[in-house]
Protein backbone atom coordinates (compact mmCIF):
# COMPACT_ATOMS: atom_id res chain seq x y z
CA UNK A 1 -20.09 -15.56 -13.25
CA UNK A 2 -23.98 -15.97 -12.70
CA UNK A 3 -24.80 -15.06 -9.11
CA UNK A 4 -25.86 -17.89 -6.77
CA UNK A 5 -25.59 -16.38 -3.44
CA UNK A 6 -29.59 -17.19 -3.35
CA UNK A 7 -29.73 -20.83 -4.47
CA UNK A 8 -29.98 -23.34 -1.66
CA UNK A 9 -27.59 -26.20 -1.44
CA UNK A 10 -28.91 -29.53 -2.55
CA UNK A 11 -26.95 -32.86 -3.78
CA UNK A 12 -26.46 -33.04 -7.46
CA UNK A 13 -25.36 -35.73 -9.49
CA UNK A 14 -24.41 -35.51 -13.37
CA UNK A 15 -23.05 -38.16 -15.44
CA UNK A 16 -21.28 -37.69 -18.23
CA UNK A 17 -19.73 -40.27 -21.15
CA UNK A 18 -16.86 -40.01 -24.07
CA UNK A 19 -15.71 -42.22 -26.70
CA UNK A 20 -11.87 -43.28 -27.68
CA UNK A 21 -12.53 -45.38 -30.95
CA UNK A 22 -9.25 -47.16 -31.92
CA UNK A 23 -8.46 -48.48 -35.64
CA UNK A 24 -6.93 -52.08 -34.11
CA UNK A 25 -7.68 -54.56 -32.09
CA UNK A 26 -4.16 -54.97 -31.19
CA UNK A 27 -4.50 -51.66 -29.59
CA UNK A 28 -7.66 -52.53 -27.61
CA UNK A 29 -5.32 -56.00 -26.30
CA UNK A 30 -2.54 -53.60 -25.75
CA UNK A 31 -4.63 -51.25 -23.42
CA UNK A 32 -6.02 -54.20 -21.59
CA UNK A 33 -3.08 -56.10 -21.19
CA UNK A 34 -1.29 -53.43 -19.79
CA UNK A 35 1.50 -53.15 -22.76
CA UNK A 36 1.65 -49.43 -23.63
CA UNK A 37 4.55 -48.45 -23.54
CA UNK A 38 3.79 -45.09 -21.64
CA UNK A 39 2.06 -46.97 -19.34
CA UNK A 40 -1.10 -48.24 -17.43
CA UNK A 41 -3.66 -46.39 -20.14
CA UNK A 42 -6.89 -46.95 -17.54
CA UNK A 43 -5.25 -45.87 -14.42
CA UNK A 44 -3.22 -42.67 -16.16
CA UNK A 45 -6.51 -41.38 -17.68
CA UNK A 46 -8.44 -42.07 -15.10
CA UNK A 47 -6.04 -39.92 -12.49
CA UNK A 48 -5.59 -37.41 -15.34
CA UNK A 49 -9.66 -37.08 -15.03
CA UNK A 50 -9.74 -36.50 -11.18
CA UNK A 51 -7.34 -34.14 -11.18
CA UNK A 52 -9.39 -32.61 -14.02
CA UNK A 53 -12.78 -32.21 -12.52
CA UNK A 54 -11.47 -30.60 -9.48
CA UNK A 55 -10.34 -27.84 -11.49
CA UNK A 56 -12.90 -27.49 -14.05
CA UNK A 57 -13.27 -23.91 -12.59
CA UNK A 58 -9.99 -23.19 -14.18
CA UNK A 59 -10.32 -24.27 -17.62
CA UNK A 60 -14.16 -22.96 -18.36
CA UNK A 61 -14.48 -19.11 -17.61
CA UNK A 62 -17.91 -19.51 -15.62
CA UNK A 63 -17.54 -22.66 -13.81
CA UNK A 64 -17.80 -21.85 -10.44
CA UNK A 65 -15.22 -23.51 -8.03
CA UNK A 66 -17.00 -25.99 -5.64
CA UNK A 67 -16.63 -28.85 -3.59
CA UNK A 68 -16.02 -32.16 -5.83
CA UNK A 69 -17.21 -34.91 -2.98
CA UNK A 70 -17.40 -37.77 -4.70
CA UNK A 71 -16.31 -39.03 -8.22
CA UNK A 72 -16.21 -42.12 -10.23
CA UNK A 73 -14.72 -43.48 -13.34
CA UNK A 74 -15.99 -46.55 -15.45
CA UNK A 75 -14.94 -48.20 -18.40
CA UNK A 76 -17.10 -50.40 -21.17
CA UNK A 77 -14.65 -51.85 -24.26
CA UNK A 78 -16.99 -52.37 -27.31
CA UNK A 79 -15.32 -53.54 -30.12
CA UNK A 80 -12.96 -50.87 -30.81
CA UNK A 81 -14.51 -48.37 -28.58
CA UNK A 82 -13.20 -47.45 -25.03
CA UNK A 83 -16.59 -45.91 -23.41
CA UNK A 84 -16.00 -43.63 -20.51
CA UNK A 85 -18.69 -43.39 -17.97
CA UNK A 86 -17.78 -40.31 -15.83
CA UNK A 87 -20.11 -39.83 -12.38
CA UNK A 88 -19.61 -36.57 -10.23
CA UNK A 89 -21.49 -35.88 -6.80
CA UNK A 90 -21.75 -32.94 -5.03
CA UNK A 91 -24.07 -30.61 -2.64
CA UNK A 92 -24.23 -27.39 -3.82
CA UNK A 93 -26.00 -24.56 -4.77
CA UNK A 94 -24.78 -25.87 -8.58
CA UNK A 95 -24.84 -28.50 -10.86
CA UNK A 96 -21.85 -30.22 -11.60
CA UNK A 97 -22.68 -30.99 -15.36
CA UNK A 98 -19.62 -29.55 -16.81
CA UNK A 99 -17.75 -30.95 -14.41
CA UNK A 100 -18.94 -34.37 -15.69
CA UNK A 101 -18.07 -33.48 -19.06
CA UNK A 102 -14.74 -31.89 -18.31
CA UNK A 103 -13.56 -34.96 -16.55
CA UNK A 104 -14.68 -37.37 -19.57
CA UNK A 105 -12.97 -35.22 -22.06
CA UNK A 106 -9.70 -34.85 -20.15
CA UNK A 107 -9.56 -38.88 -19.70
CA UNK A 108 -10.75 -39.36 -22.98
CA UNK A 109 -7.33 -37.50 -24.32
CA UNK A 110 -5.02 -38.52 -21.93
CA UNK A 111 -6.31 -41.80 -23.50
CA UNK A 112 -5.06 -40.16 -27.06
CA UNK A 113 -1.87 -38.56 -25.64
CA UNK A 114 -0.83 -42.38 -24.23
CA UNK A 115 -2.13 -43.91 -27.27
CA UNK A 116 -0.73 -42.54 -30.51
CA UNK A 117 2.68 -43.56 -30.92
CA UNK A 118 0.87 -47.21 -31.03
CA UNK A 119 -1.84 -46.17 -33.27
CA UNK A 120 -2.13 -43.16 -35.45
CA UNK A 121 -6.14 -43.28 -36.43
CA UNK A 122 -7.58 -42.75 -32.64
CA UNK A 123 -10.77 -40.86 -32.69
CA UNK A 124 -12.44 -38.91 -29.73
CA UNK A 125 -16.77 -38.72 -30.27
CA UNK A 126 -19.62 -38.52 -28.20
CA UNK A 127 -18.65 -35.90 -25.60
CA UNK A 128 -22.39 -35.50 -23.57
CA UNK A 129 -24.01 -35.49 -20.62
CA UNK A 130 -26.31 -38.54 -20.28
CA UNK A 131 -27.97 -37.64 -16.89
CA UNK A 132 -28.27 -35.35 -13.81
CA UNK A 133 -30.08 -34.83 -10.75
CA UNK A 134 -30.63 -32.17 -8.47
CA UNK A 135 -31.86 -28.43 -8.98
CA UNK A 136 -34.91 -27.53 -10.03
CA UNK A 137 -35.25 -30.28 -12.77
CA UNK A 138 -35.63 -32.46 -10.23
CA UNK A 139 -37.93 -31.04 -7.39
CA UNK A 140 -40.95 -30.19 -10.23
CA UNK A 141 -43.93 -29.99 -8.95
CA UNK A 142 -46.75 -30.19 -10.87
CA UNK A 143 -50.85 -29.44 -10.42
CA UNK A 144 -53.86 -29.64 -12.00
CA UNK A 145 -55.16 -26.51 -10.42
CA UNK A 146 -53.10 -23.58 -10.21
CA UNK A 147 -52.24 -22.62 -6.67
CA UNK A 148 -53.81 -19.52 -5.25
CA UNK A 149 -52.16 -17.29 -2.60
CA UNK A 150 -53.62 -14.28 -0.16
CA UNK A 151 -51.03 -11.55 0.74
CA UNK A 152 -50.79 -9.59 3.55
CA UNK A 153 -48.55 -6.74 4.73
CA UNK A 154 -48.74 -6.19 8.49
CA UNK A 155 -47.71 -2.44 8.81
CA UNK A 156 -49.38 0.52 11.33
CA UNK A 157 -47.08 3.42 8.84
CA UNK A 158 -47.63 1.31 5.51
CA UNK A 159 -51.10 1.33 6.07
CA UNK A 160 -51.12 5.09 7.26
CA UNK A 161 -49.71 5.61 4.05
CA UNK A 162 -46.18 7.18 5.85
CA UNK A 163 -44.14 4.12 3.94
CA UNK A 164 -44.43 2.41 0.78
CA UNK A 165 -45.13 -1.67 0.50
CA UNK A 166 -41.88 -3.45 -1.14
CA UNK A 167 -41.88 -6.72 0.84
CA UNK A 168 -45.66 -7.70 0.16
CA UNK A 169 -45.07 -6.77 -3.64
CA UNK A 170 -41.96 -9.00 -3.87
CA UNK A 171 -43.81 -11.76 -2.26
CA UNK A 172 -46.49 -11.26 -5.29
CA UNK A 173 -43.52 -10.76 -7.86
CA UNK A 174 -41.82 -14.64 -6.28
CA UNK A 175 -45.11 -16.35 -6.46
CA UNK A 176 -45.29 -15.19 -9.50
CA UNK A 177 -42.55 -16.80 -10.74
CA UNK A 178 -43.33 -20.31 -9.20
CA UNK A 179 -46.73 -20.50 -10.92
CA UNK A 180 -48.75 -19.22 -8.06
CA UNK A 181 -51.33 -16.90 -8.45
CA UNK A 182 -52.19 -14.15 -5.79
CA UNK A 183 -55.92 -14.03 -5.64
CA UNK A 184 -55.84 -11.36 -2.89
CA UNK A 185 -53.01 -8.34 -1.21
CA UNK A 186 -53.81 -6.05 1.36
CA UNK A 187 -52.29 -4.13 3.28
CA UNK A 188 -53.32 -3.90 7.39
CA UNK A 189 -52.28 -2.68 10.60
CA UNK A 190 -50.25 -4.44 13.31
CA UNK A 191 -54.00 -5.61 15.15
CA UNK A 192 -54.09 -9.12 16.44
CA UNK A 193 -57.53 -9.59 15.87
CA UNK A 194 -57.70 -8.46 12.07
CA UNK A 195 -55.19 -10.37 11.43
CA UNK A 196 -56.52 -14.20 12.56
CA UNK A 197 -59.98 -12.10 11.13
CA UNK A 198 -57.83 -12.07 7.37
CA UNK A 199 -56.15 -15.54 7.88
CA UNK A 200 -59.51 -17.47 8.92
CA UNK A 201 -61.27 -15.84 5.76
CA UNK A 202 -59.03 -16.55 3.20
CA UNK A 203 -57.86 -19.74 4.30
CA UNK A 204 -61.24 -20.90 3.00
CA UNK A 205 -60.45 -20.40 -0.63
CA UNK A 206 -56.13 -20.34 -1.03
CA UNK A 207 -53.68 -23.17 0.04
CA UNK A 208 -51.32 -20.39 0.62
CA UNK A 209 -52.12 -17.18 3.11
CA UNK A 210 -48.46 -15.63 3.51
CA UNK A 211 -47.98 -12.61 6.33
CA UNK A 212 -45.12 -10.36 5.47
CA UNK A 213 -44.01 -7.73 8.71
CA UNK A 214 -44.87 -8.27 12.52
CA UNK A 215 -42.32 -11.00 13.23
CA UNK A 216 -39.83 -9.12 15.35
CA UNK A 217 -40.01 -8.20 18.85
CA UNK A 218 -41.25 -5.23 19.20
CA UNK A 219 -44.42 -4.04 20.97
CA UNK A 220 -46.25 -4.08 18.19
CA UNK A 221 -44.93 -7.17 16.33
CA UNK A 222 -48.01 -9.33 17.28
CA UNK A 223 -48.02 -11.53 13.85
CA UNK A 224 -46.73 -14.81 15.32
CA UNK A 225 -49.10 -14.44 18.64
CA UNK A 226 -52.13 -13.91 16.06
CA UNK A 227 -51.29 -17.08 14.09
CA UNK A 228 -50.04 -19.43 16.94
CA UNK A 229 -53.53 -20.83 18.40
CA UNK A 230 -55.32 -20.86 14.76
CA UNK A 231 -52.81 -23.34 12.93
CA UNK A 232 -53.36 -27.09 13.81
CA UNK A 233 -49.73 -28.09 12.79
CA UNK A 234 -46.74 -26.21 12.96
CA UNK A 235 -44.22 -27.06 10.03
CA UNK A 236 -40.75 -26.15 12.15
CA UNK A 237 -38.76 -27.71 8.84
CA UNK A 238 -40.43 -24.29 7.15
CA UNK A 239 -39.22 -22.12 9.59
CA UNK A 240 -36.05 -23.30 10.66
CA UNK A 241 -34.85 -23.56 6.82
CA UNK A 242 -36.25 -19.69 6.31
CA UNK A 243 -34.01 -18.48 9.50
CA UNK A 244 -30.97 -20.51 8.82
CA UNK A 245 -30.88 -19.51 5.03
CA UNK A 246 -31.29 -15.90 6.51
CA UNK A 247 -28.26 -16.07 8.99
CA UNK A 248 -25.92 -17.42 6.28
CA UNK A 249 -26.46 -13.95 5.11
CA UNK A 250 -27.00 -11.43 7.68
CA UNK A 251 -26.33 -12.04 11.44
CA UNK A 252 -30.16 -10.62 12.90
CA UNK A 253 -31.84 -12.81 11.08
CA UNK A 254 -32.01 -15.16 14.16
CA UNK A 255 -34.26 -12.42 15.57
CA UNK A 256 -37.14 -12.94 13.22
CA UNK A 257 -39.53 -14.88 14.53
CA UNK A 258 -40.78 -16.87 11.36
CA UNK A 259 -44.14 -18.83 11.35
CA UNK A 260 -45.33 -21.84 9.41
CA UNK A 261 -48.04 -24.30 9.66
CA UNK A 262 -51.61 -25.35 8.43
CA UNK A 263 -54.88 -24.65 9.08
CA UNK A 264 -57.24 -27.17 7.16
CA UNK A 265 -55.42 -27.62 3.60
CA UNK A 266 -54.08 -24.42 3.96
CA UNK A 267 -50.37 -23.57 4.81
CA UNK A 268 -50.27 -20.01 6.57
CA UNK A 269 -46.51 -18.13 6.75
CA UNK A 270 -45.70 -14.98 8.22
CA UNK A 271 -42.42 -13.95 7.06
CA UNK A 272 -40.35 -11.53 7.87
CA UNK A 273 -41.15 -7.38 6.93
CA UNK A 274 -38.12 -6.37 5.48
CA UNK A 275 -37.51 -5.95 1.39
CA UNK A 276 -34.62 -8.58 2.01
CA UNK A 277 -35.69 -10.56 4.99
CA UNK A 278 -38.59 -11.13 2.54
CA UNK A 279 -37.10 -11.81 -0.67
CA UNK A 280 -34.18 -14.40 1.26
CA UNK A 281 -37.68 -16.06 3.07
CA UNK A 282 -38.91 -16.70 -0.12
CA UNK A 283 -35.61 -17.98 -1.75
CA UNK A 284 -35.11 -19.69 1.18
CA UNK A 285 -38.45 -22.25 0.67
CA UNK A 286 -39.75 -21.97 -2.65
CA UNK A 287 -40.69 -23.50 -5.06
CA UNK A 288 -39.75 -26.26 -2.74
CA UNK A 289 -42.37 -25.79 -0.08
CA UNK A 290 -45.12 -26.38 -2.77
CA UNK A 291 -44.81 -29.96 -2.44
CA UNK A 292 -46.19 -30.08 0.72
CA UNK A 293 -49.86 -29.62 -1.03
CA UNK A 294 -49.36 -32.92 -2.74
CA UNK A 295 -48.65 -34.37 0.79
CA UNK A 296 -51.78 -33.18 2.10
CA UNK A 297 -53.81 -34.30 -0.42
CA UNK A 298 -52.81 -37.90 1.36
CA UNK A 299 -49.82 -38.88 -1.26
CA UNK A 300 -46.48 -40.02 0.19
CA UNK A 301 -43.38 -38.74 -1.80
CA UNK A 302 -42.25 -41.78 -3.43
CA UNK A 303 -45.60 -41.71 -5.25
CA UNK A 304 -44.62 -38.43 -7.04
């Protein structure tokens, strides 16, 4: 199965429809008139369809198993048509698409199964997904501009050349990926001063200025006391949703002291130095966190 250990948990919705075409109307007044002889046709399919979407895992090879929290079966009879308007909810790290379209299909033939010794010309069509929510489709965020980022590893032996950068190049790498483009990396030393020195300067011309190293608690971790007093609003959301991503995945993460906030129109992070306290940061927030430059460009979110 595709690995989503790094995805973040958000609530996604997928509807899904099928359609049981009959060859008499006698069959349609048999269905809703309750006359079947095997029974309540609605009901039966519709149980046969919960039942089915909480398993979906074991019918399609890749499905991965996950919490089914809320689903919901409607009907529409259109001439000789039975539509089947499947809804699933969840909050995961997954969309439950298939799901959807598992549970329509599975109603749509226990609709056959209870139906054919009363008619022998049933027809099953239309098996899609009509809409879903959630996931990256749904958290877009778009600019005119493309967004430009300064990097900066805060090192003493990276910058004495004993160690080589991986967490600063990652960082560049993520971006990257996002649509973010790093205007500036550099490396520097663990010195208070040359760091608010970097973050004043190229604050000035990037909405993103992103510290990688000096967040523990050593004596020379001085990242956090360098960007404290410069930032005019902290952004706690940021940094609480960096640390508890990070301690769903490795206890010390609670020992990182992550930084977020903005100074002018510029949000200023220092993350965490390590190759995977760096790349979980990053998983942890983006491409999420981007929105937050449409918010301080004065729009409210239900305008985007």
């Amino acid at each position: 199965m595709v690995d989503i250990t790094h995805k973040i948990s958000t609530l996604r919705v997928a509807t899904a429809t099928a359609i049981v075409k009959v060859s008499r109307q006698e069959t349609i007044d048999a269905v809703v008139n309750n006359l079947v002889p095997k029974g309540n046709v609605l009901e039966m399919a519709k149980t046969a369809g919960l039942f089915a979407v909480k398993n979906t895992h074991l019918s399609i090879p890749d499905c991965h198993p996950l919490p089914i929290e809320f689903t919901a079966v409607e009907y529409e009879i259109q001439d000789l048509q039975i539509h089947i308007i499947f809804k699933v909810k969840t909050v995961y790290k997954t969309g439950v698409e298939v799901e959807a379209m598992h549970g329509a299909s599975i109603v749509a033939l226990t609709m056959y199964d209870m139906l054919k010794p009363i008619d022998k010309e049933i027809e099953i069509s239309t098996i899609k997904l009509i809409n879903k929510e959630g996931g990256k489709s749904s958290f877009k965020n778009k600019f005119p501009n493309a967004i430009k980022a300064a990097v900066f590893v805060c090192s003493d032996s990276i910058f004495a050349g004993d160690k080589e950068d991986r967490s600063g190049k990652l960082i560049v790498e993520k971006l990257e990926s996002h649509g973010v483009e790093t205007s500036h990396y550099e490396i520097i030393p663990d010195e208070l001063a040359i760091i608010q020195e970097k973050t004043k300067a190229f604050a000035k011309e990037n909405q993103l200025v992103i510290f990688t190293g000096g967040t523990g608690l050593s004596p020379r971790d001085v990242t956090p006391e360098a960007l404290t007093p410069l930032l005019e609003s902290r952004i706690p959301g940021i940094e609480e949703a960096i640390r508890n991503y990070g301690q769903q995945r490795m206890p010390y993460a609670m020992l990182s002291r992550t930084v977020a906030g903005t100074l002018g129109k510029t949000v200023v992070l220092a993350l965490p130095g390590s190759t995977n306290g760096a790349r979980e940061s990053m998983d942890a927030v983006f491409p999420h966190l981007l929105h937050v430059f449409h918010i301080l460009k004065g729009k409210n979110h239900d305008s985007l």
